[in-house]
C-alpha atoms as a PDB file:
ATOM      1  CA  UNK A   1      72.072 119.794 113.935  1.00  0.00           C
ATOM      2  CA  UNK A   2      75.586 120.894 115.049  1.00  0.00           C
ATOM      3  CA  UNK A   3      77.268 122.592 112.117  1.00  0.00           C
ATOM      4  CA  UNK A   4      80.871 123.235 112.298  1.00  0.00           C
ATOM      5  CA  UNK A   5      83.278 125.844 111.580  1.00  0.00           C
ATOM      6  CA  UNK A   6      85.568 125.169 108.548  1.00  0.00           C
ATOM      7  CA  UNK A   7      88.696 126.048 108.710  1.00  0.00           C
ATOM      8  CA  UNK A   8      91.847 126.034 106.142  1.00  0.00           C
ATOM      9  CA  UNK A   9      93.947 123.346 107.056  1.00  0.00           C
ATOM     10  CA  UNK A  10      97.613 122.035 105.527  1.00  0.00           C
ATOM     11  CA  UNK A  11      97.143 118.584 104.177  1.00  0.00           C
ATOM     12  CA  UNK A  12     100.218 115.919 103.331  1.00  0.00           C
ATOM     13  CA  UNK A  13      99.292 113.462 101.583  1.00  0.00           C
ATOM     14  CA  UNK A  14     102.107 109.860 100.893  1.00  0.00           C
ATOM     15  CA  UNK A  15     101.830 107.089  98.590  1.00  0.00           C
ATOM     16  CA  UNK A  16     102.756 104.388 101.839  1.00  0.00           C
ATOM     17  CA  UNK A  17     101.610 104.109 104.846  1.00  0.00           C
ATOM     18  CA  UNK A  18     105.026 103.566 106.090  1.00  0.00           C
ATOM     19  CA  UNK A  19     105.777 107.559 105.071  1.00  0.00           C
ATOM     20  CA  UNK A  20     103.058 108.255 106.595  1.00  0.00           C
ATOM     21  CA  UNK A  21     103.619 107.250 109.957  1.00  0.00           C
ATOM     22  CA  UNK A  22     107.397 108.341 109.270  1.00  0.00           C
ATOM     23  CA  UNK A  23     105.691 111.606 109.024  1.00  0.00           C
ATOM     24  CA  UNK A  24     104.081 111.136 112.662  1.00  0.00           C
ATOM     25  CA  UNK A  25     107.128 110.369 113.926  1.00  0.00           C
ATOM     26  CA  UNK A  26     109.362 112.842 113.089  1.00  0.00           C
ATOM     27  CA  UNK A  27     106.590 115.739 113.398  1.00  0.00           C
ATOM     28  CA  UNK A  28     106.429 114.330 116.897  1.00  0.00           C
ATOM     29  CA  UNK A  29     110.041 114.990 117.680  1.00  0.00           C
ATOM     30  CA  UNK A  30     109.764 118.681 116.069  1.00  0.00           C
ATOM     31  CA  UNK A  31     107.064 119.707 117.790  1.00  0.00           C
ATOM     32  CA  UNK A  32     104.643 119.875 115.457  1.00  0.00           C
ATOM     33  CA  UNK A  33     101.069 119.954 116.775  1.00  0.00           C
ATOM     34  CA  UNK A  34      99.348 118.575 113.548  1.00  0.00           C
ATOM     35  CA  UNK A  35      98.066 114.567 113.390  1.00  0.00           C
ATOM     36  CA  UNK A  36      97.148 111.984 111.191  1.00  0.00           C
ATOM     37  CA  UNK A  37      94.011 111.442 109.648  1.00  0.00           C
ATOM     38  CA  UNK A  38      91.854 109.705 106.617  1.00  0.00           C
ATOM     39  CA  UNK A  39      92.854 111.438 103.401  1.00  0.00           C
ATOM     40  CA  UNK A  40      90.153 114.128 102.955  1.00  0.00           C
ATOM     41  CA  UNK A  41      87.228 113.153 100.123  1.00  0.00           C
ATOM     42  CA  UNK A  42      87.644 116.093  98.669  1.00  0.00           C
ATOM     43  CA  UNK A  43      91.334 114.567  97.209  1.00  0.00           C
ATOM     44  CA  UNK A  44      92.718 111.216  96.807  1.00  0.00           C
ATOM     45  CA  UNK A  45      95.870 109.593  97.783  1.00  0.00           C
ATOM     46  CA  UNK A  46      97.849 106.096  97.863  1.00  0.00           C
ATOM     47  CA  UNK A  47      97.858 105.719 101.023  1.00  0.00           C
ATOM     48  CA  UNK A  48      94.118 106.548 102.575  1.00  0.00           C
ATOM     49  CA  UNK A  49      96.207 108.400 105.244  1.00  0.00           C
ATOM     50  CA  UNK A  50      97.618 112.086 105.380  1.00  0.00           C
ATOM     51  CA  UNK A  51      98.965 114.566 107.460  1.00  0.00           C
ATOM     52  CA  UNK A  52      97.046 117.558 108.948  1.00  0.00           C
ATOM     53  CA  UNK A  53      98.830 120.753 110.283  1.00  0.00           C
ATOM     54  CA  UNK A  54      98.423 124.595 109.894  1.00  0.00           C
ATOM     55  CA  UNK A  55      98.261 126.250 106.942  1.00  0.00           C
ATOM     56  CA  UNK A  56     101.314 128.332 108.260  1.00  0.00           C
ATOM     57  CA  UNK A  57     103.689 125.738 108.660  1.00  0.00           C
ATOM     58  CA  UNK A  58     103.380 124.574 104.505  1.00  0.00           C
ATOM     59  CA  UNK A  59     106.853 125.648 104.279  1.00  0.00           C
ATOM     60  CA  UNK A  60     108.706 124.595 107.852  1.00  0.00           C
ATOM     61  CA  UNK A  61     106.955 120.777 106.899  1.00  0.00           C
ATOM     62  CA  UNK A  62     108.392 120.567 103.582  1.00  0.00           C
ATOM     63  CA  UNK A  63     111.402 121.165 104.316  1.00  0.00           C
ATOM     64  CA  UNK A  64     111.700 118.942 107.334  1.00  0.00           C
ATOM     65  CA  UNK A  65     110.178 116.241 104.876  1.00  0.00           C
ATOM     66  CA  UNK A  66     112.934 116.662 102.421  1.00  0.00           C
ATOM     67  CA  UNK A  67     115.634 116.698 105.193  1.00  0.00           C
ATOM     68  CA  UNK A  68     114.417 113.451 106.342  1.00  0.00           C
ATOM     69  CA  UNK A  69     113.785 111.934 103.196  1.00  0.00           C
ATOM     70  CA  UNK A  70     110.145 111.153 103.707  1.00  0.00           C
ATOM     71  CA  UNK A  71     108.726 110.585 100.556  1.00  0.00           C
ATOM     72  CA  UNK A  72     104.827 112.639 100.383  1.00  0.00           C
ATOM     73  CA  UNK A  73     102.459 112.890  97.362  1.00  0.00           C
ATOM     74  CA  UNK A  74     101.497 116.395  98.031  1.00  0.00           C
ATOM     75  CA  UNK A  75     101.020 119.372 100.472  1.00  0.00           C
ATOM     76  CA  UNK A  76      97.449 120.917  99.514  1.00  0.00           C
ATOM     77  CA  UNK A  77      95.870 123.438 101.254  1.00  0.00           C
ATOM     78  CA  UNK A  78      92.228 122.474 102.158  1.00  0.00           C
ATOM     79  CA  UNK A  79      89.053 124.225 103.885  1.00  0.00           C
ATOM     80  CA  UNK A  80      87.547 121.233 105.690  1.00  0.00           C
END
């Protein structure tokens, strides 16, 4: 069995899809290196999708998020 190293990971969660994929786009055009994947089982969202990054860049993502409007559930930080 391959076991994997867990690692602490920023998670955004949205209540839309549409926010979600906002999010894509405009962490695209930042430069931001994270992606988007199924919302984690460990939590629960609207949307079934959420945004992964670094743990370091909690604070540069919410406030591009609030610049741009994009509307996001939460920002959790999450060993997975």
């Amino acid at each position: 069995m391959i076991k994997r190293n867990k690692k602490e990971w920023l998670i955004v969660t949205f209540h839309t899809t549409a926010a979600a994929f906002q999010m894509e786009s405009m962490a695209k055009n930042m430069g931001f290196e994270g992606r988007i994947i199924p919302v984690p089982r460990e939590i629960s969202a609207g949307c079934g999708l959420a945004w992964r990054d670094e743990k370091d860049k909690q604070d540069e993502i919410k406030k591009c998020l609030e610049n741009q409007n994009i509307e996001y559930e939460k920002l959790i930080l999450l060993t997975i």
